[in-house]
C-alpha atoms as a PDB file:
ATOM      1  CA  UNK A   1       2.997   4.916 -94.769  1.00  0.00           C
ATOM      2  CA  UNK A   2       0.851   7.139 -97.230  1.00  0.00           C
ATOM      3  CA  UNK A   3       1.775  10.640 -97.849  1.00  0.00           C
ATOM      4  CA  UNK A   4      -0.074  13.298 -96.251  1.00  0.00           C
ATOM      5  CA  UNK A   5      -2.878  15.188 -98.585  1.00  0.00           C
ATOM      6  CA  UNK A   6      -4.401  18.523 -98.187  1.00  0.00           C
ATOM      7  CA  UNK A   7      -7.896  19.763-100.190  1.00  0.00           C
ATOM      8  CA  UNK A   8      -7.736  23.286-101.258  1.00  0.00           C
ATOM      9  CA  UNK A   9     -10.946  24.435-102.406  1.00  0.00           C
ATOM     10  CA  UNK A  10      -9.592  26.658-105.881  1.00  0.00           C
ATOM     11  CA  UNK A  11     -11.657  29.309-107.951  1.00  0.00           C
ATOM     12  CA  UNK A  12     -11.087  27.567-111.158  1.00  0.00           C
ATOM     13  CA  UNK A  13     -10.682  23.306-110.371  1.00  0.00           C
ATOM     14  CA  UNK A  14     -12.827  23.435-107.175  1.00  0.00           C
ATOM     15  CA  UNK A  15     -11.734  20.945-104.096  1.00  0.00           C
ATOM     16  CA  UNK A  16      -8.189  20.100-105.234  1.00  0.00           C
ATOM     17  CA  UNK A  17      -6.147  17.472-103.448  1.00  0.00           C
ATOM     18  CA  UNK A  18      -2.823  17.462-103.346  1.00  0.00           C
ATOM     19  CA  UNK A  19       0.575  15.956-101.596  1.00  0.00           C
ATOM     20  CA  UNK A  20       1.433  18.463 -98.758  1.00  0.00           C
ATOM     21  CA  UNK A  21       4.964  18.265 -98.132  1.00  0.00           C
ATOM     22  CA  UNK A  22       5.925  17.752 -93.659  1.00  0.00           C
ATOM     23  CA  UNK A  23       7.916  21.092 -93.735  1.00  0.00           C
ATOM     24  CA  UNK A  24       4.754  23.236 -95.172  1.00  0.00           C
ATOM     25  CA  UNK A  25       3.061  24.783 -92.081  1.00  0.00           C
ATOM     26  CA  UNK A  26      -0.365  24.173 -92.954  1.00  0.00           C
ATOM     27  CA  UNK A  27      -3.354  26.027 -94.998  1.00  0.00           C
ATOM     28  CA  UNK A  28      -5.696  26.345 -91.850  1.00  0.00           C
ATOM     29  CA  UNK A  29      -8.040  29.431 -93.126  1.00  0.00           C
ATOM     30  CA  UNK A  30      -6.710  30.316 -96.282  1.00  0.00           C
ATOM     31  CA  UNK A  31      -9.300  31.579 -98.717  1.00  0.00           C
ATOM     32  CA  UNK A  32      -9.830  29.865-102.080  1.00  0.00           C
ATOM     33  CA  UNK A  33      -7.262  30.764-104.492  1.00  0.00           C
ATOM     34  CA  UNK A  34      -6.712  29.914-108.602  1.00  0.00           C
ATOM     35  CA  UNK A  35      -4.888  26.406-108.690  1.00  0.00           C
ATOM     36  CA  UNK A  36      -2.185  28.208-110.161  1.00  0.00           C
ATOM     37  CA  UNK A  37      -2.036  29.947-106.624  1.00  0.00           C
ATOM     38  CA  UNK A  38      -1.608  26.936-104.648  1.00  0.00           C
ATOM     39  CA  UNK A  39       1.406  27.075-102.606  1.00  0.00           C
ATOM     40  CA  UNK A  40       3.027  25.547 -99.780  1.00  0.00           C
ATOM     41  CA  UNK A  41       5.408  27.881 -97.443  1.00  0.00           C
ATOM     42  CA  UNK A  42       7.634  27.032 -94.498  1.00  0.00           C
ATOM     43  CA  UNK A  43       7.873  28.512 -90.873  1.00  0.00           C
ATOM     44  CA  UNK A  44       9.304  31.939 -91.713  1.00  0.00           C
ATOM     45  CA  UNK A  45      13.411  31.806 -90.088  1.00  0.00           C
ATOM     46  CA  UNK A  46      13.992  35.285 -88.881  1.00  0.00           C
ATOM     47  CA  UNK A  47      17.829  36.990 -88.227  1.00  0.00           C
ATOM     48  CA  UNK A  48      17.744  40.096 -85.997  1.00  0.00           C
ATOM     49  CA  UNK A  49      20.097  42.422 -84.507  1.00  0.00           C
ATOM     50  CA  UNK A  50      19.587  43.800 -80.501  1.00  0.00           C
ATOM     51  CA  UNK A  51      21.171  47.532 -80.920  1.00  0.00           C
ATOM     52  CA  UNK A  52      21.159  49.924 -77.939  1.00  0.00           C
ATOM     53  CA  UNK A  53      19.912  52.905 -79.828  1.00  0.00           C
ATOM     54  CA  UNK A  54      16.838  50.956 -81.713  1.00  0.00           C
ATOM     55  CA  UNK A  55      16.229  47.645 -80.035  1.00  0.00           C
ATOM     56  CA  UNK A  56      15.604  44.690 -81.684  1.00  0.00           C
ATOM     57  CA  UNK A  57      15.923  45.130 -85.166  1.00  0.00           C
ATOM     58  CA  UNK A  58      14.522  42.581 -87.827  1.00  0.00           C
ATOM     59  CA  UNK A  59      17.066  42.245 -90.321  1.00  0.00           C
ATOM     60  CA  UNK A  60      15.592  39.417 -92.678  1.00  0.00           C
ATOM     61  CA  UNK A  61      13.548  37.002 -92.823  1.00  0.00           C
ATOM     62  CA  UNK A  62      13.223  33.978 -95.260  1.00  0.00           C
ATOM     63  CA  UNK A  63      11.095  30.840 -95.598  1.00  0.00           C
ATOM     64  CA  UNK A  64      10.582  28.115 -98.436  1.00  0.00           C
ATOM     65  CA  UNK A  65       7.629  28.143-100.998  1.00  0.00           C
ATOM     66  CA  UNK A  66       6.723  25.220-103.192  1.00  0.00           C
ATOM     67  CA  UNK A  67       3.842  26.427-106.031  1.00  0.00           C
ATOM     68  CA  UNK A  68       3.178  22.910-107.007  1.00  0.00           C
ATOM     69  CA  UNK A  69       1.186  24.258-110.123  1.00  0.00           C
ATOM     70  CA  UNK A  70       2.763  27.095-111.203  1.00  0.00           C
ATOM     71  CA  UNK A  71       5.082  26.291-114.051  1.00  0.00           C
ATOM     72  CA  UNK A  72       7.956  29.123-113.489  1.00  0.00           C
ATOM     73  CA  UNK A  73       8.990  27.365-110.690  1.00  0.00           C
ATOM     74  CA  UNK A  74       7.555  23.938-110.404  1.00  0.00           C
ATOM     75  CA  UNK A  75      10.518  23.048-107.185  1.00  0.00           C
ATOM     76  CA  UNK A  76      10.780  24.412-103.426  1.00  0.00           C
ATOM     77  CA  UNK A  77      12.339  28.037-103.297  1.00  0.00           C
ATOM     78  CA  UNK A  78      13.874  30.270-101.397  1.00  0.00           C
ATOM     79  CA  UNK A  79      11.949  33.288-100.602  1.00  0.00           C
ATOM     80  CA  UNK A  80      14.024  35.768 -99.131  1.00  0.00           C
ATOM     81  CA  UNK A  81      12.704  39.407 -97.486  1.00  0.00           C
ATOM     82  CA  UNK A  82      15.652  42.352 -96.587  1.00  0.00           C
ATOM     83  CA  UNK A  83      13.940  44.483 -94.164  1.00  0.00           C
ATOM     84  CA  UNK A  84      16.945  46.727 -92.949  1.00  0.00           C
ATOM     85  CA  UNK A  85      15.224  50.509 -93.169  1.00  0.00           C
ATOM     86  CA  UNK A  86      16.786  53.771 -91.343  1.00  0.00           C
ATOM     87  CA  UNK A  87      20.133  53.009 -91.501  1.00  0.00           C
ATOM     88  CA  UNK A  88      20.894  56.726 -90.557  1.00  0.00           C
ATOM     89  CA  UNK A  89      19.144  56.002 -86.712  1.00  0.00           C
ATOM     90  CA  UNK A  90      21.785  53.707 -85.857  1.00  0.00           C
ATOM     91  CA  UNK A  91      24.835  55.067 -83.354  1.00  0.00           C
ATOM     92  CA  UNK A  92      28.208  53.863 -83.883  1.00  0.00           C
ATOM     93  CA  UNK A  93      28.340  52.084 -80.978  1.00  0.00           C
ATOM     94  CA  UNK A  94      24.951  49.660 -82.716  1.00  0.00           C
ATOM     95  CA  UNK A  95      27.737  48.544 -85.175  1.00  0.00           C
ATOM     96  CA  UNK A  96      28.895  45.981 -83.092  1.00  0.00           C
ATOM     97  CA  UNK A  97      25.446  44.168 -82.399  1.00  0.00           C
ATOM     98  CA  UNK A  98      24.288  45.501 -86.038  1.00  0.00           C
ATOM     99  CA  UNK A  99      27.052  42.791 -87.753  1.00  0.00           C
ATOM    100  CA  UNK A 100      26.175  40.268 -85.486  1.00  0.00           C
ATOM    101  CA  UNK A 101      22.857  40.321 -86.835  1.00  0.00           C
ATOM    102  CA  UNK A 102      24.378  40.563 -90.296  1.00  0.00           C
ATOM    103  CA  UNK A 103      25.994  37.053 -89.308  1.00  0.00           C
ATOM    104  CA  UNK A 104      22.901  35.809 -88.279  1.00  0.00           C
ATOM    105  CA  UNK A 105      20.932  36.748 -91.248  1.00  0.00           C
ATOM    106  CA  UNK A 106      23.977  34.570 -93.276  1.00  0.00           C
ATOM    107  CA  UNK A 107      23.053  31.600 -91.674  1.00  0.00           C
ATOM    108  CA  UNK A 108      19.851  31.953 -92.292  1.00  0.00           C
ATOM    109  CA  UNK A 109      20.537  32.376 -96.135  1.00  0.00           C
ATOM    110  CA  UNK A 110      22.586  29.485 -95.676  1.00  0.00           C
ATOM    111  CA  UNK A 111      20.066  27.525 -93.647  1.00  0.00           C
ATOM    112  CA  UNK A 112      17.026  28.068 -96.102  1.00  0.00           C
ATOM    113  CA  UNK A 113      18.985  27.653 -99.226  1.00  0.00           C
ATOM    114  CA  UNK A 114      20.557  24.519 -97.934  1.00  0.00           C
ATOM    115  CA  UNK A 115      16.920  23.104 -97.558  1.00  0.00           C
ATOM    116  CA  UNK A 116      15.638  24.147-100.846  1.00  0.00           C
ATOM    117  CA  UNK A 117      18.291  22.205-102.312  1.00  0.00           C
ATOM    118  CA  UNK A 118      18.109  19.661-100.386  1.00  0.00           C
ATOM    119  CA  UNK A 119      13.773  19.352-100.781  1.00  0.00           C
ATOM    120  CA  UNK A 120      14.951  19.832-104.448  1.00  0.00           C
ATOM    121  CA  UNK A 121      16.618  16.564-104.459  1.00  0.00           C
ATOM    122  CA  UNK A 122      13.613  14.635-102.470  1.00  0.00           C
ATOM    123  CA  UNK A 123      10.892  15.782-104.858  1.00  0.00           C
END
């Protein structure tokens, strides 16, 4: 079985083909970029917390990203996104549901760094 290709039309090398790897989740209607730009990125995993005072809270949220031509980092990474704001609009009784979400985000870490590592070791 062949690998699957994608052509990304760039600003500098013009229709560029390249291996797309099965975990990136496509390029459907992304504008030309610089080949130096070209990069494949996961389905985003998010980790929230359900308080009573705020709702649902998004906590973090990470994918992977593979730049396949940009020379600082030439393997699948971990791109990670804190997003906890107001901190002072929680109750003490959101503390509770507020760690669980904290727990949740861990995995996630876990989860996406896991797979980084592990795409690390298939590339």
């Amino acid at each position: 079985m062949s690998a699957r290709t994608v052509t990304l039309q760039t600003i500098d090398h013009g229709p560029v083909t390249i291996p797309e790897p099965g975990w990136c989740r496509g390029h459907e209607g992304e504008p030309p970029v610089y080949r130096s730009d070209v990069t494949h990125n996961s389905v985003t995993v998010k980790a929230v917390a359900h308080t009573d005072s705020r709702g649902r809270v998004q906590l973090l949220k990470a994918h992977i990203s593979h730049a396949p031509y940009l020379e600082l980092h030439s393997e699948p990474q971990p791109v990670v996104s804190v997003q906890l704001d107001c901190v002072e609009d929680f109750t003490a009784e959101d503390i509770p549901q507020l760690l669980e979400g904290l727990r949740s985000a861990e995995k996630v870490l876990t989860f996406v760094a896991a797979e980084a590592i592990r795409l690390r070791g298939e590339s």
